[in-house]
Protein backbone atom coordinates (compact mmCIF):
# COMPACT_ATOMS: atom_id res chain seq x y z
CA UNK A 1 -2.22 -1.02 -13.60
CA UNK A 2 -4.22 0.68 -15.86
CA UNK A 3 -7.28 -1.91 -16.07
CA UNK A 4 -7.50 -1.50 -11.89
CA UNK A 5 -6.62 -5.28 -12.00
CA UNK A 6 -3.22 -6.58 -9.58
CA UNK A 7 -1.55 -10.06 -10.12
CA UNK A 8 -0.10 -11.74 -13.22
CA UNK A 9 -3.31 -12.97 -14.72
CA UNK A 10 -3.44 -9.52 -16.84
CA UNK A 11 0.39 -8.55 -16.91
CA UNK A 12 1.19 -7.48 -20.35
CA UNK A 13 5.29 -8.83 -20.98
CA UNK A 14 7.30 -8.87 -24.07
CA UNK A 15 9.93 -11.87 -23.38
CA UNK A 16 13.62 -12.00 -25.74
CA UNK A 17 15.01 -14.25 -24.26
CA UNK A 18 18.31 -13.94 -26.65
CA UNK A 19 18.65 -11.60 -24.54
CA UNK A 20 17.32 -12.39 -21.41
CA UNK A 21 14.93 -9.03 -20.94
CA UNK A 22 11.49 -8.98 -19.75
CA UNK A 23 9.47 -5.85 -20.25
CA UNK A 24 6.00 -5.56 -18.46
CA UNK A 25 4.54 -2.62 -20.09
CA UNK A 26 1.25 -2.11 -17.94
CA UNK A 27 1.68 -0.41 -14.85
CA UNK A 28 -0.19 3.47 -14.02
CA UNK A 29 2.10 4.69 -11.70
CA UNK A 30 0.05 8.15 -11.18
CA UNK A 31 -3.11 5.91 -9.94
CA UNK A 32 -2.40 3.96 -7.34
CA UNK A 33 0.69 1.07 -9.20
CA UNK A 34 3.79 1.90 -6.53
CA UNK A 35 7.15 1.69 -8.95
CA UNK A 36 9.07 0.20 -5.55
CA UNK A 37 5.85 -2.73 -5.49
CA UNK A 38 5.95 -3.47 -9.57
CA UNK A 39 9.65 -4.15 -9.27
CA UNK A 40 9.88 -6.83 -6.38
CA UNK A 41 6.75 -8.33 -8.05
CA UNK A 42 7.92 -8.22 -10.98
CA UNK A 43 11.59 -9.62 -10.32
CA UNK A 44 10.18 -12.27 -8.44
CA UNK A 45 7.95 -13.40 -11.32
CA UNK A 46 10.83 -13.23 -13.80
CA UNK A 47 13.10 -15.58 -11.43
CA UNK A 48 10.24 -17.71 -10.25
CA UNK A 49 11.21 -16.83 -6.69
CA UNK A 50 8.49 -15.49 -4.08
CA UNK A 51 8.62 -12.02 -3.08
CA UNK A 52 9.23 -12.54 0.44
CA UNK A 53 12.87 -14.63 -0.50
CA UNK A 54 14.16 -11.63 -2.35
CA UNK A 55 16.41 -9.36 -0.49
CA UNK A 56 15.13 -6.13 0.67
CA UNK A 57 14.30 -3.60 -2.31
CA UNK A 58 15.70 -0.91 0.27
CA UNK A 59 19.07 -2.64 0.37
CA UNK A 60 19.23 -1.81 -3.77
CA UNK A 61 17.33 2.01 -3.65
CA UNK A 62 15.51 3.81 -1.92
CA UNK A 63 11.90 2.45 -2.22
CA UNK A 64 10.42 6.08 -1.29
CA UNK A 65 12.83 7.80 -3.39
CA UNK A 66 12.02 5.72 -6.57
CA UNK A 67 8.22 5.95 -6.31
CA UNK A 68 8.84 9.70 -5.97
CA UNK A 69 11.24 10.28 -9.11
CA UNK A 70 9.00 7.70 -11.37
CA UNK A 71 6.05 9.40 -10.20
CA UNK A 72 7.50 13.23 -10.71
CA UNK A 73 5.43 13.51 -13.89
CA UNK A 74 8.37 13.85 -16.38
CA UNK A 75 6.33 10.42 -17.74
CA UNK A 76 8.77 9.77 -20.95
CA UNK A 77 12.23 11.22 -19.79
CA UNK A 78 11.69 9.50 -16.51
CA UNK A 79 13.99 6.43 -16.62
CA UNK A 80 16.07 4.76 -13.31
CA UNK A 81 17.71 1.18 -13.46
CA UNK A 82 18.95 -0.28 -10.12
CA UNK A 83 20.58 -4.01 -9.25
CA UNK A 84 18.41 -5.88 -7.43
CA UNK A 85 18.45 -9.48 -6.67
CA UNK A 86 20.80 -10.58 -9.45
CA UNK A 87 19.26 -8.51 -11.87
CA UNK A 88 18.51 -4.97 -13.79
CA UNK A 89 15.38 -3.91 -12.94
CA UNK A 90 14.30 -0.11 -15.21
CA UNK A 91 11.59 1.76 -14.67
CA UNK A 92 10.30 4.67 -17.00
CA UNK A 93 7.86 7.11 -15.90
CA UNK A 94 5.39 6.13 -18.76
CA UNK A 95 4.57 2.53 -17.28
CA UNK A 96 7.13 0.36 -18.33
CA UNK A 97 9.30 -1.59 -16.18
CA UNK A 98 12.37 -4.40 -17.89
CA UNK A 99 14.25 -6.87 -15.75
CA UNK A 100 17.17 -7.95 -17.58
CA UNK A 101 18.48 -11.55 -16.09
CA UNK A 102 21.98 -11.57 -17.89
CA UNK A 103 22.91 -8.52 -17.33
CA UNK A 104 24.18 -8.79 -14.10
C-alpha cells in the first residue's frame, strides 16, 4: 500500500453497486503489496467471507505467476482478470485491483 499501512482501516474503494464492482485503488505492488495477497483479501472483504474459507487462489492462477506479470513494470498496460471464488477479480500494474460480484 502506498501509506506502508495493511488492513481495511485505510483501503481506498469506489463501490457501484448498479453494477456490482468494487475497485480498491491503493495497493504499491513494486514495494512490498503482493498482487496474489491484495486479491484474496480483497475478495474476501467484498463477499464478507474470511480469507481462510475461500478456495485456494492457486486453484484460479498461478499466485507466483501473477505477482510476477503485475509486478513486470509495464505499470499502465499491465492488466490480468481471473475467476476466483464466484467472482472477477483485475489487477493493473498501476495499483488498482476491481472485484466484480455479478459478473460471474
Amino acid at each position: 500500500m502506498k501509506d506502508g499501512k495493511q488492513g481495511d482501516d485505510d483501503v481506498e474503494e469506489h463501490t457501484d453497486r448498479s453494477e456490482e464492482t468494487v475497485a480498491f485503488e491503493h495497493y504499491d505492488w513494486e514495494n512490498g503489496d503482493r498482487p496474489s495477497i491484495a486479491v484474496a483479501e480483497a475478495v474476501a472483504a467484498v463477499t464478507n467471507r474470511s480469507v481462510t474459507a475461500l478456495p485456494p487462489l492457486q486453484e484460479s492462477v498461478d499466485a507466483d505467476a501473477l505477482d510476477a506479470v503485475v509486478r513486470s513494470g509495464d505499470e499502465p498496460a499491465v492488466r490480468v482478470s481471473v475467476e476466483y471464488a464466484g467472482t472477477t477479480v483485475t489487477v493493473t500494474g498501476d495499483g488498482r485491483l476491481e472485484i466484480d460480484t455479478g459478473a460471474v
